[in-house]
PDB file of N, CA and C in Angstrom:
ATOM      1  N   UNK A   1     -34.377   3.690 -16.682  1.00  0.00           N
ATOM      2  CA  UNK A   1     -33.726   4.233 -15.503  1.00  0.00           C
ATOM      3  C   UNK A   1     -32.410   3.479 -15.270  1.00  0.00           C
ATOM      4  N   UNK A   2     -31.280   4.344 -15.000  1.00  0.00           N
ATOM      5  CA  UNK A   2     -30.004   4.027 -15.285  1.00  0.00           C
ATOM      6  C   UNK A   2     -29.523   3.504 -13.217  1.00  0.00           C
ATOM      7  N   UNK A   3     -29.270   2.259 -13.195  1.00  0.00           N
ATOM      8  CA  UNK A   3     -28.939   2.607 -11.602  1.00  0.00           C
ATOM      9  C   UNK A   3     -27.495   3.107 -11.217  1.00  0.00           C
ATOM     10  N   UNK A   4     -27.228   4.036 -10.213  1.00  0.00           N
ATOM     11  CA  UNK A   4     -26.244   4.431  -9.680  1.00  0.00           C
ATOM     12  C   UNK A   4     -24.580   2.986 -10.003  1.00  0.00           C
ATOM     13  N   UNK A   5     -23.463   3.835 -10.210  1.00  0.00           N
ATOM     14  CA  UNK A   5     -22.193   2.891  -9.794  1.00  0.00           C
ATOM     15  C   UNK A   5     -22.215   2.310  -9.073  1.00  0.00           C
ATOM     16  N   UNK A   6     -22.044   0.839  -8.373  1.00  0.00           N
ATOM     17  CA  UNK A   6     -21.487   0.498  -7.546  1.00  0.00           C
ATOM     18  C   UNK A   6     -19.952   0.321  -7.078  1.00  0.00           C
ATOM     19  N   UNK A   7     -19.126   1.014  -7.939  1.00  0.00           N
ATOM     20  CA  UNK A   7     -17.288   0.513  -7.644  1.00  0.00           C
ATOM     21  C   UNK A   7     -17.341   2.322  -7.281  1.00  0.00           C
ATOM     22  N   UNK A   8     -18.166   3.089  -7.352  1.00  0.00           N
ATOM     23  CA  UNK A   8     -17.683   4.592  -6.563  1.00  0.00           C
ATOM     24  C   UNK A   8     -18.201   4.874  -5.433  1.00  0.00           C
ATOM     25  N   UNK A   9     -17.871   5.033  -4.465  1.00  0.00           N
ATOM     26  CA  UNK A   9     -17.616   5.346  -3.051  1.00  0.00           C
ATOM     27  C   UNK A   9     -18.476   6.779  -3.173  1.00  0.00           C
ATOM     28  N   UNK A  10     -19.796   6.369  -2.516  1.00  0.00           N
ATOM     29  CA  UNK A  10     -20.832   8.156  -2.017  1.00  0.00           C
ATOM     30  C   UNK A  10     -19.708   8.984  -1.543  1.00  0.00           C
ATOM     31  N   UNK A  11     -19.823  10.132  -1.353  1.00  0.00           N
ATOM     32  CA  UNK A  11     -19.023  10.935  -0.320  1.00  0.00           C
ATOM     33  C   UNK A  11     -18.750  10.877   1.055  1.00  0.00           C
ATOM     34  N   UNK A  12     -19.953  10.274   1.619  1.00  0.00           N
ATOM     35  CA  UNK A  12     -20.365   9.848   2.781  1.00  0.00           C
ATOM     36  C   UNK A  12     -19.299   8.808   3.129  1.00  0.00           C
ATOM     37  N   UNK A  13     -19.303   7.668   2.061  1.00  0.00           N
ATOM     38  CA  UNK A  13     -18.295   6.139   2.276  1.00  0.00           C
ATOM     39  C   UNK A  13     -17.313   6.134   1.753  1.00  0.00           C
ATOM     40  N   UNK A  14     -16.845   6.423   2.893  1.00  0.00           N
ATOM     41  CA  UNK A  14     -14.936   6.683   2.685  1.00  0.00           C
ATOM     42  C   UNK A  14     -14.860   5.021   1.842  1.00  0.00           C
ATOM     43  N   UNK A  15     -13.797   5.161   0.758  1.00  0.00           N
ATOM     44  CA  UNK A  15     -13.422   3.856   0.065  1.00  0.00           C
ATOM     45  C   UNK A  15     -12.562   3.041   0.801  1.00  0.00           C
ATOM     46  N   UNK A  16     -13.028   1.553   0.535  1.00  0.00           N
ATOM     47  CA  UNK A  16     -12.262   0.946   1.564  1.00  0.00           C
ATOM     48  C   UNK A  16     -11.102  -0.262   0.265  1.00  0.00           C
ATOM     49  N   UNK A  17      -9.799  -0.233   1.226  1.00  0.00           N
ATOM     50  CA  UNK A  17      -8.997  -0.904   0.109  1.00  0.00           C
ATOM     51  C   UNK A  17      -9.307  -2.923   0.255  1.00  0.00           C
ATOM     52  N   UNK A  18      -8.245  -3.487  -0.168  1.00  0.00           N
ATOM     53  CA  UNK A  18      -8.308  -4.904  -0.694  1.00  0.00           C
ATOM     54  C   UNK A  18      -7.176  -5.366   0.725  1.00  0.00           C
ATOM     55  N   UNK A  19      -6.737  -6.568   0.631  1.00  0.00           N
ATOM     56  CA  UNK A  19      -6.006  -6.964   1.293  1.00  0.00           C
ATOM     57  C   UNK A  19      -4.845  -7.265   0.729  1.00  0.00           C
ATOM     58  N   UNK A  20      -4.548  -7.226  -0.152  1.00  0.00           N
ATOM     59  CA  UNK A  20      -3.225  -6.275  -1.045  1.00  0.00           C
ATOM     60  C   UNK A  20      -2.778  -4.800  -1.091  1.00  0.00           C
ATOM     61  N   UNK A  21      -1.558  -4.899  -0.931  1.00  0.00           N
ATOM     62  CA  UNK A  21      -0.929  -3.806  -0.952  1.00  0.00           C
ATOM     63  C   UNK A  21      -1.564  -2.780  -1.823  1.00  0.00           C
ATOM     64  N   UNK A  22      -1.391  -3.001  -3.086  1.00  0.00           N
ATOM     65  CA  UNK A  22      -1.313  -2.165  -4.376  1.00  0.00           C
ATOM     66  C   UNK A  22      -3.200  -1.381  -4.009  1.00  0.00           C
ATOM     67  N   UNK A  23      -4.221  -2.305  -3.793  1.00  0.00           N
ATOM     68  CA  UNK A  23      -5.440  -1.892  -3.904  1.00  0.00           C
ATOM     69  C   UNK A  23      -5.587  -0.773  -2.634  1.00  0.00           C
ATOM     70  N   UNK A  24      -4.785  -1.413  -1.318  1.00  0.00           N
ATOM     71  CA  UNK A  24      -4.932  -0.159  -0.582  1.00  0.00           C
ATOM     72  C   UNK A  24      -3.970   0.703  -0.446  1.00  0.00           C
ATOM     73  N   UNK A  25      -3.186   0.867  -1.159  1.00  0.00           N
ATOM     74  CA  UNK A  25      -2.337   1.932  -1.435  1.00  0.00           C
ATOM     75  C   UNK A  25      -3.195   3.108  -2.505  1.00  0.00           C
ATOM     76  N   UNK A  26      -3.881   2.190  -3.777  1.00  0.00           N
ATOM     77  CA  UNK A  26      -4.930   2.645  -4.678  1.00  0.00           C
ATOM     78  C   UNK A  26      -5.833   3.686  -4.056  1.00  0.00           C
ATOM     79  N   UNK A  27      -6.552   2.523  -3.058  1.00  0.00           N
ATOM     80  CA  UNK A  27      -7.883   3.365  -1.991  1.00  0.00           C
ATOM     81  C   UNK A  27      -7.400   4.280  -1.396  1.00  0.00           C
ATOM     82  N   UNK A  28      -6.381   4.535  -0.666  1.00  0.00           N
ATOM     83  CA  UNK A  28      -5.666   5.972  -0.009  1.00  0.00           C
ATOM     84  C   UNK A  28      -5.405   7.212  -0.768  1.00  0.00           C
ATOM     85  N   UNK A  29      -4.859   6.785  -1.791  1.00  0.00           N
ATOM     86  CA  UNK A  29      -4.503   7.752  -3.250  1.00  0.00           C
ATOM     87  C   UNK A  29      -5.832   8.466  -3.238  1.00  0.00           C
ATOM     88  N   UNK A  30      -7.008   7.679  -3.396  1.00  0.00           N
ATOM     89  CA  UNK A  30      -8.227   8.192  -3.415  1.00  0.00           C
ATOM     90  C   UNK A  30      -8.698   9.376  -2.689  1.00  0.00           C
ATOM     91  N   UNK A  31      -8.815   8.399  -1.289  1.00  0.00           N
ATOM     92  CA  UNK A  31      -9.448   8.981  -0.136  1.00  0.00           C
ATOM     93  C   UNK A  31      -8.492  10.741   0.107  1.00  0.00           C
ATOM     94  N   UNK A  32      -7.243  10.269  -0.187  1.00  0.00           N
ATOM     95  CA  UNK A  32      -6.041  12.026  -0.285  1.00  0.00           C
ATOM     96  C   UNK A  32      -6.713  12.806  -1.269  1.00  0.00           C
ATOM     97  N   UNK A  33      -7.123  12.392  -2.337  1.00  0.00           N
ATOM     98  CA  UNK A  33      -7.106  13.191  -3.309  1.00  0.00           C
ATOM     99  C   UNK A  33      -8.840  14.127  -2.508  1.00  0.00           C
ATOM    100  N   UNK A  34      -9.909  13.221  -2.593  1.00  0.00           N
ATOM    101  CA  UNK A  34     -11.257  13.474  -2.131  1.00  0.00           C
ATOM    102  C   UNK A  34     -11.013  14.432  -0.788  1.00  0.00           C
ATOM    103  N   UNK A  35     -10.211  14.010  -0.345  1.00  0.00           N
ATOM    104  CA  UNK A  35     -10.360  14.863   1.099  1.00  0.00           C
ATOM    105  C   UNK A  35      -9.473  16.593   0.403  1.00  0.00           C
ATOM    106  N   UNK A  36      -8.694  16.615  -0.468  1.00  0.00           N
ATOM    107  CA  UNK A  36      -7.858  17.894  -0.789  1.00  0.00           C
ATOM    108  C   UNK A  36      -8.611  18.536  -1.163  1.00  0.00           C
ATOM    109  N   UNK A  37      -9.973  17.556  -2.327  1.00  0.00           N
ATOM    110  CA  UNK A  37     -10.636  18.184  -3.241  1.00  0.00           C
ATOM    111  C   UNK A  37     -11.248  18.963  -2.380  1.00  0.00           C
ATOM    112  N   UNK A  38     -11.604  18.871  -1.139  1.00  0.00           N
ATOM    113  CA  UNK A  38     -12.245  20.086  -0.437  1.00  0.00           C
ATOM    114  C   UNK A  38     -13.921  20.167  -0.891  1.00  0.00           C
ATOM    115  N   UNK A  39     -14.374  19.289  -1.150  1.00  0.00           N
ATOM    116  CA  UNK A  39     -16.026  19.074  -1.554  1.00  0.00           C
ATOM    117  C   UNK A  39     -16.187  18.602  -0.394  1.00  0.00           C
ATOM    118  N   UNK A  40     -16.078  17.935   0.635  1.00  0.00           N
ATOM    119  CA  UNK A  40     -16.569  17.142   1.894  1.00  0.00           C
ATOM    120  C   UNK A  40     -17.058  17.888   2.677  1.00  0.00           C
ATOM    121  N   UNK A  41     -18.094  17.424   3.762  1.00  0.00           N
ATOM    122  CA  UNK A  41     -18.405  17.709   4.906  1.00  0.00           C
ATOM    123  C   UNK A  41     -17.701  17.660   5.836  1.00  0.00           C
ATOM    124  N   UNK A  42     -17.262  18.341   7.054  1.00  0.00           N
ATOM    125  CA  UNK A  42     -16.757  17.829   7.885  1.00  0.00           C
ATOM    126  C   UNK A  42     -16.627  16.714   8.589  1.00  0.00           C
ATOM    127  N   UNK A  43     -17.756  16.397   8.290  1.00  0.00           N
ATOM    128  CA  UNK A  43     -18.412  14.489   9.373  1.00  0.00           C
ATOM    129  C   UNK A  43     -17.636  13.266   8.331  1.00  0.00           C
ATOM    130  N   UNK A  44     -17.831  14.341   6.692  1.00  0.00           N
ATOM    131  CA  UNK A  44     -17.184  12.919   5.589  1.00  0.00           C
ATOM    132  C   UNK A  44     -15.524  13.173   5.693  1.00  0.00           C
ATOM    133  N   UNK A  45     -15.235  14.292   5.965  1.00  0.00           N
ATOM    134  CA  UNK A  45     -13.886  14.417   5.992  1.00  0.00           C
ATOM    135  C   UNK A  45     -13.028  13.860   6.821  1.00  0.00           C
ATOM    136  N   UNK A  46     -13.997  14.035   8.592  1.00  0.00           N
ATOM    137  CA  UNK A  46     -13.502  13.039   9.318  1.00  0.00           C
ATOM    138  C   UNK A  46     -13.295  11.313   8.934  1.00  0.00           C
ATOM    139  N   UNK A  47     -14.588  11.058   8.081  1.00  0.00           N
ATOM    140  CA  UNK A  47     -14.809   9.460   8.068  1.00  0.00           C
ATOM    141  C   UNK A  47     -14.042   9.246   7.164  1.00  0.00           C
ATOM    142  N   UNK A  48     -13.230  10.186   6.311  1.00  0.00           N
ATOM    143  CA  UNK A  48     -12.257   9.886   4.974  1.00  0.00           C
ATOM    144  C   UNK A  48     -11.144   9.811   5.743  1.00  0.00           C
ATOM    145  N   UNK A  49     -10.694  10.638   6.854  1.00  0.00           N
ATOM    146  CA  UNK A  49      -9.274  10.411   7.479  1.00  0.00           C
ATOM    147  C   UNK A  49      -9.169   9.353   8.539  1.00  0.00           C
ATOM    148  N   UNK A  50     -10.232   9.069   9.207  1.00  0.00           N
ATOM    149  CA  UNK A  50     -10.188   8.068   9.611  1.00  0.00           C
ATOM    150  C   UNK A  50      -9.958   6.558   8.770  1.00  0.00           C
ATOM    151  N   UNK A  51     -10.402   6.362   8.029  1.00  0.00           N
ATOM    152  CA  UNK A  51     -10.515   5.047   6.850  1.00  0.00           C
ATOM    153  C   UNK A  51      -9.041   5.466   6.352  1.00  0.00           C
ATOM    154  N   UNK A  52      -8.435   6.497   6.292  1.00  0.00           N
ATOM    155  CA  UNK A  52      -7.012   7.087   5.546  1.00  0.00           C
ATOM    156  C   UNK A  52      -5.579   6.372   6.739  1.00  0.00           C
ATOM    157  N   UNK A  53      -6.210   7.091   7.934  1.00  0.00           N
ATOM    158  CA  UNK A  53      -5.310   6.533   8.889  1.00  0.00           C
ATOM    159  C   UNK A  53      -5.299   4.704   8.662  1.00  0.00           C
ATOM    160  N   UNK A  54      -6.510   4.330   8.773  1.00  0.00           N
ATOM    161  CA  UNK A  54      -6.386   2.284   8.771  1.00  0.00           C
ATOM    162  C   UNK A  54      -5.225   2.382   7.586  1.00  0.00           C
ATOM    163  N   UNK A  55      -6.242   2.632   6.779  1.00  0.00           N
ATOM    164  CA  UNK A  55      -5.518   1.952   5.152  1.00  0.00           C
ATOM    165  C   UNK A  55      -3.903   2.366   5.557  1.00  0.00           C
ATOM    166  N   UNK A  56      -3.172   3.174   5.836  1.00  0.00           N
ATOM    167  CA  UNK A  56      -2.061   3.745   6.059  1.00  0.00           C
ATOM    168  C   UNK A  56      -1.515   2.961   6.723  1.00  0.00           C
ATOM    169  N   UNK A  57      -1.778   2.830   7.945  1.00  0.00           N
ATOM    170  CA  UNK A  57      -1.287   1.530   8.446  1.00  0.00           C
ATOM    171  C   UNK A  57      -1.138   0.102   8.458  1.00  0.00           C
ATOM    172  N   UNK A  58      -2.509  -0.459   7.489  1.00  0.00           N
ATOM    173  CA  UNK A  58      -2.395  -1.850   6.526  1.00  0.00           C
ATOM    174  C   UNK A  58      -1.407  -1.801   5.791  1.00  0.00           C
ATOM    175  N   UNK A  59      -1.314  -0.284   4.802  1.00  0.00           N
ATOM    176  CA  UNK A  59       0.121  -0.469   4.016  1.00  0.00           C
ATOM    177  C   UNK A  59       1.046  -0.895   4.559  1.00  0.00           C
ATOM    178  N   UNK A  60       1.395   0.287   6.342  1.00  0.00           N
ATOM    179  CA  UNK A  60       2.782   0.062   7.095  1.00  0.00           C
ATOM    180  C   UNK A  60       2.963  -1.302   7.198  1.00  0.00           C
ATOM    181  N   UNK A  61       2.030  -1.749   7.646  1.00  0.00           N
ATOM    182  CA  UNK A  61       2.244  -3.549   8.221  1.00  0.00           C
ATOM    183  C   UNK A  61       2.438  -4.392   7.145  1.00  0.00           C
ATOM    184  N   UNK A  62       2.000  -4.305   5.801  1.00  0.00           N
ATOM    185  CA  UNK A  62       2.032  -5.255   4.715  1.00  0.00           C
ATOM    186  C   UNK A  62       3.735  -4.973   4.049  1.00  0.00           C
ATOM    187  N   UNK A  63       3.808  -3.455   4.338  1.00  0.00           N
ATOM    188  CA  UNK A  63       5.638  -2.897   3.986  1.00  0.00           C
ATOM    189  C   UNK A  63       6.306  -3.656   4.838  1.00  0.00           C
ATOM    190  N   UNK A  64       6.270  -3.651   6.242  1.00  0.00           N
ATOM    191  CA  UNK A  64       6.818  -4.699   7.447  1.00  0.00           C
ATOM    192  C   UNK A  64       7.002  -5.791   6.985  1.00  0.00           C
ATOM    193  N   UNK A  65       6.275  -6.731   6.841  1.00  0.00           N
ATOM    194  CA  UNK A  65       5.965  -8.096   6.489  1.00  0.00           C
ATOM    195  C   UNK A  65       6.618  -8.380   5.660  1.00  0.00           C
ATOM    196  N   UNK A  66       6.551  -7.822   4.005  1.00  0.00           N
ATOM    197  CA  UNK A  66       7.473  -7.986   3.118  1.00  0.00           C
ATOM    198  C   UNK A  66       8.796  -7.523   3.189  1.00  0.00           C
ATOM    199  N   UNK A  67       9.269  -6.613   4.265  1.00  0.00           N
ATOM    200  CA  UNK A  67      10.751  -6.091   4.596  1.00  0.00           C
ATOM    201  C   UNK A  67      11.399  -7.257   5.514  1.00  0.00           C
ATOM    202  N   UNK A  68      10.088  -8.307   6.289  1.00  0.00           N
ATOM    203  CA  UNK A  68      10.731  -9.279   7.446  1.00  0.00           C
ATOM    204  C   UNK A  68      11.186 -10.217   6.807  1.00  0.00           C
ATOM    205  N   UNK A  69      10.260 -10.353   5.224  1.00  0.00           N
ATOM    206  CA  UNK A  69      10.225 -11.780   4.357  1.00  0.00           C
ATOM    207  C   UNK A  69      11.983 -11.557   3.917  1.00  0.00           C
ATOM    208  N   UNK A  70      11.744 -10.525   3.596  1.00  0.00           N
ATOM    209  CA  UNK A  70      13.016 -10.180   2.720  1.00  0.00           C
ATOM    210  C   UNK A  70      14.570 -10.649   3.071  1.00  0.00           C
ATOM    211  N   UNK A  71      14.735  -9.717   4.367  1.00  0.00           N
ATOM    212  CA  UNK A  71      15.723  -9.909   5.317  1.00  0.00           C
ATOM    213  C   UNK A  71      16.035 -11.815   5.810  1.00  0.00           C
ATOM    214  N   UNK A  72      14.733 -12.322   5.938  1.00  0.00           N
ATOM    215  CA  UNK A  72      14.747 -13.432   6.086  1.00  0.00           C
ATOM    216  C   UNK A  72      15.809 -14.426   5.129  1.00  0.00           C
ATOM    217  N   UNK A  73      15.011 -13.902   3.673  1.00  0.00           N
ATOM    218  CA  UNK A  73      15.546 -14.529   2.498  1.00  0.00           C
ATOM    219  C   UNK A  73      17.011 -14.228   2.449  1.00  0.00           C
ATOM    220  N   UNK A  74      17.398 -12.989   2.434  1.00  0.00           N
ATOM    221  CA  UNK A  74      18.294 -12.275   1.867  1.00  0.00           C
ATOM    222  C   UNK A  74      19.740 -12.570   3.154  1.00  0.00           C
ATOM    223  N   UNK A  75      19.341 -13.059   4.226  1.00  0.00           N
ATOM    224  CA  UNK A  75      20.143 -12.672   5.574  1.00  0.00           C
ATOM    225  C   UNK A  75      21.734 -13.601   5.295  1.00  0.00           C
ATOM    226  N   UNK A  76      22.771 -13.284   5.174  1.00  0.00           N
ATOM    227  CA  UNK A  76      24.055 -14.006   4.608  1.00  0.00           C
ATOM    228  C   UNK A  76      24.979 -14.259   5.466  1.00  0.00           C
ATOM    229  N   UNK A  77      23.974 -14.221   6.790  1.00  0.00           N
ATOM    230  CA  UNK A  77      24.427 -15.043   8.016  1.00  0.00           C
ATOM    231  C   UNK A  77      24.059 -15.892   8.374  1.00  0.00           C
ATOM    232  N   UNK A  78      22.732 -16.408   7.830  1.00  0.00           N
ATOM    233  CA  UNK A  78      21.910 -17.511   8.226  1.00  0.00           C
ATOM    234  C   UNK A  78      22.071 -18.569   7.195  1.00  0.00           C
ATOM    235  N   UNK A  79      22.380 -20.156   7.518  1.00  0.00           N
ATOM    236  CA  UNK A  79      22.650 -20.782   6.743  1.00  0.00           C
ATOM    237  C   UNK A  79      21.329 -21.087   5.817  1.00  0.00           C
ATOM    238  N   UNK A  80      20.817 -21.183   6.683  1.00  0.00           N
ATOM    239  CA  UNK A  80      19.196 -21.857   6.187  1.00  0.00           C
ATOM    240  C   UNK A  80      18.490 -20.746   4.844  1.00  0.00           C
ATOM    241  N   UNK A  81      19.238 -19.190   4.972  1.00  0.00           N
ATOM    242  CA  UNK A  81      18.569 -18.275   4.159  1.00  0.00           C
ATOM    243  C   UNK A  81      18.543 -19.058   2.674  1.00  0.00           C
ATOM    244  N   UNK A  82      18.147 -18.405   1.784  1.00  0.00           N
ATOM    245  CA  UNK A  82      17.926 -18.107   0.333  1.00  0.00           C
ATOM    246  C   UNK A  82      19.377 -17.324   0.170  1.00  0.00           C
ATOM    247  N   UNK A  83      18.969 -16.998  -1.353  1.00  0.00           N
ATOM    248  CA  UNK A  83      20.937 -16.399  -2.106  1.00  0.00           C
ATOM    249  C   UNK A  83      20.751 -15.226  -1.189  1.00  0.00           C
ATOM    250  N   UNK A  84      21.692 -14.501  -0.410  1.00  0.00           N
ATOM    251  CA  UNK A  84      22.278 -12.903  -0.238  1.00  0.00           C
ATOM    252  C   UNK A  84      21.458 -11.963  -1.140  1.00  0.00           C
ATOM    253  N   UNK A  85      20.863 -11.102  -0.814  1.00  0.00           N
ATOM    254  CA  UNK A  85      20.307  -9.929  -1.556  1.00  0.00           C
ATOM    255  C   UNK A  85      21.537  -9.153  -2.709  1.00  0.00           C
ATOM    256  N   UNK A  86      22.377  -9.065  -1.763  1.00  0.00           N
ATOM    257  CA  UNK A  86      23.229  -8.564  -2.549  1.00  0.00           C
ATOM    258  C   UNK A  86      23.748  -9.643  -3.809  1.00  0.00           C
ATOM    259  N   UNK A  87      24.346 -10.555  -3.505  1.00  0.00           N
ATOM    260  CA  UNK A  87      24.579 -11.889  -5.000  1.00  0.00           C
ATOM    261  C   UNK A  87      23.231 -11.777  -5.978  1.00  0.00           C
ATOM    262  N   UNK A  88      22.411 -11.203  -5.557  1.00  0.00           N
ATOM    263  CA  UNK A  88      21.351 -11.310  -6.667  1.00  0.00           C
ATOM    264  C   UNK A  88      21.576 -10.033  -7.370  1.00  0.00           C
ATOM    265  N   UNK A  89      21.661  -9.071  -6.395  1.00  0.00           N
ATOM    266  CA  UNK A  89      21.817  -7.547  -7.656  1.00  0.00           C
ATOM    267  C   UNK A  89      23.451  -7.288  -8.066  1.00  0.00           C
ATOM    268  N   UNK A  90      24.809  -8.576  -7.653  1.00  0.00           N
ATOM    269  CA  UNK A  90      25.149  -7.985  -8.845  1.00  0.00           C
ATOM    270  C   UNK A  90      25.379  -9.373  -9.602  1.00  0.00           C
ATOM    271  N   UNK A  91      24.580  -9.813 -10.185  1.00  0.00           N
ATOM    272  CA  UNK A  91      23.981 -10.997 -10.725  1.00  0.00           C
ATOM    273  C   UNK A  91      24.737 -10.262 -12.240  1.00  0.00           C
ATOM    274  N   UNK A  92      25.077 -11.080 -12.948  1.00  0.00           N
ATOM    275  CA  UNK A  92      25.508 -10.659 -14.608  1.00  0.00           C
ATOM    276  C   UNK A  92      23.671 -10.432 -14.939  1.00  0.00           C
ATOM    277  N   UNK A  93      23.037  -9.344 -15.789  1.00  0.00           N
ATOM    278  CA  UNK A  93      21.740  -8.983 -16.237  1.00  0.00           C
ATOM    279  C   UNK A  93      21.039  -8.805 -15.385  1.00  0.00           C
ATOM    280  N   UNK A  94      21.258  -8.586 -14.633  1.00  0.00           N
ATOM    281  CA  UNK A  94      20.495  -7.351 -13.055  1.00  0.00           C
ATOM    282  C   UNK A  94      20.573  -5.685 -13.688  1.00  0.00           C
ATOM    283  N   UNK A  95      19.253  -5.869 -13.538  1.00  0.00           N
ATOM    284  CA  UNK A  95      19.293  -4.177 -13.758  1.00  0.00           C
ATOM    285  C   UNK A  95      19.649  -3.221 -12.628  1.00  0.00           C
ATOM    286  N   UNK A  96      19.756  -3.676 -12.133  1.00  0.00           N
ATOM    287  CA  UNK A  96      20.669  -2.592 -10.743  1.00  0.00           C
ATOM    288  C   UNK A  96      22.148  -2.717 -10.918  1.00  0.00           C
ATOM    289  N   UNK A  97      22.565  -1.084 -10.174  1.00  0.00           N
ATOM    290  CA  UNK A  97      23.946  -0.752 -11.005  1.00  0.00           C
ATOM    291  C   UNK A  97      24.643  -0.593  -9.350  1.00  0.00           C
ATOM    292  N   UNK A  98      25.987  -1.051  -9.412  1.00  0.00           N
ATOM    293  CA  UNK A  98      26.268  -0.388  -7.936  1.00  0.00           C
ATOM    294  C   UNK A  98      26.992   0.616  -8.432  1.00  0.00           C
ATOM    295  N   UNK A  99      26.670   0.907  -7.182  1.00  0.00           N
ATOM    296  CA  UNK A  99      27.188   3.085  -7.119  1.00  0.00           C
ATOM    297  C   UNK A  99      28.636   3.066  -6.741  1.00  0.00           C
TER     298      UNK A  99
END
């Protein structure tokens, strides 16, 4: 006797992501796709958009955070910053091109 997956999410249990970006960006991808697929119950469909809305907003806040880090680093008014965002992309072997 073979036992059930444990890394797949019943229908019932909306998938829940990581505390990294990438994993709950992953888990949402999911939960969109499961809820389109149109196999759900209404009660799982709710509990998939609900768990859809969090994860959505862990992303927003973890996008925040790394946009505050950034600005922080990057700010070429602040003495205390790191190099200018910009001195880094047009760095000689920067793959970014200015327009």
């Amino acid at each position: 006797m073979t036992k059930p997956r444990q890394n797949s999410p019943q229908p019932d249990e909306p998938q829940q992501g990581g505390d990294d970006f990438e994993s709950s960006l992953r888990a949402l991808e999911t939960l969109v796709e499961q809820l389109e697929g149109g196999q759900l119950s209404l009660a799982d469909s709710l509990k998939h958009f609900e768990a859809g809305v969090k994860l959505a907003r862990h992303c927003h806040s973890l996008l925040d955070t790394a946009q505050l880090t950034l600005t922080q680093l990057t700010d070429a008014n602040d003495p205390d910053s790191e190099v200018p965002l910009q001195d880094v992309l047009n760095e000689p072997g920067s793959n970014e091109t200015s327009s």
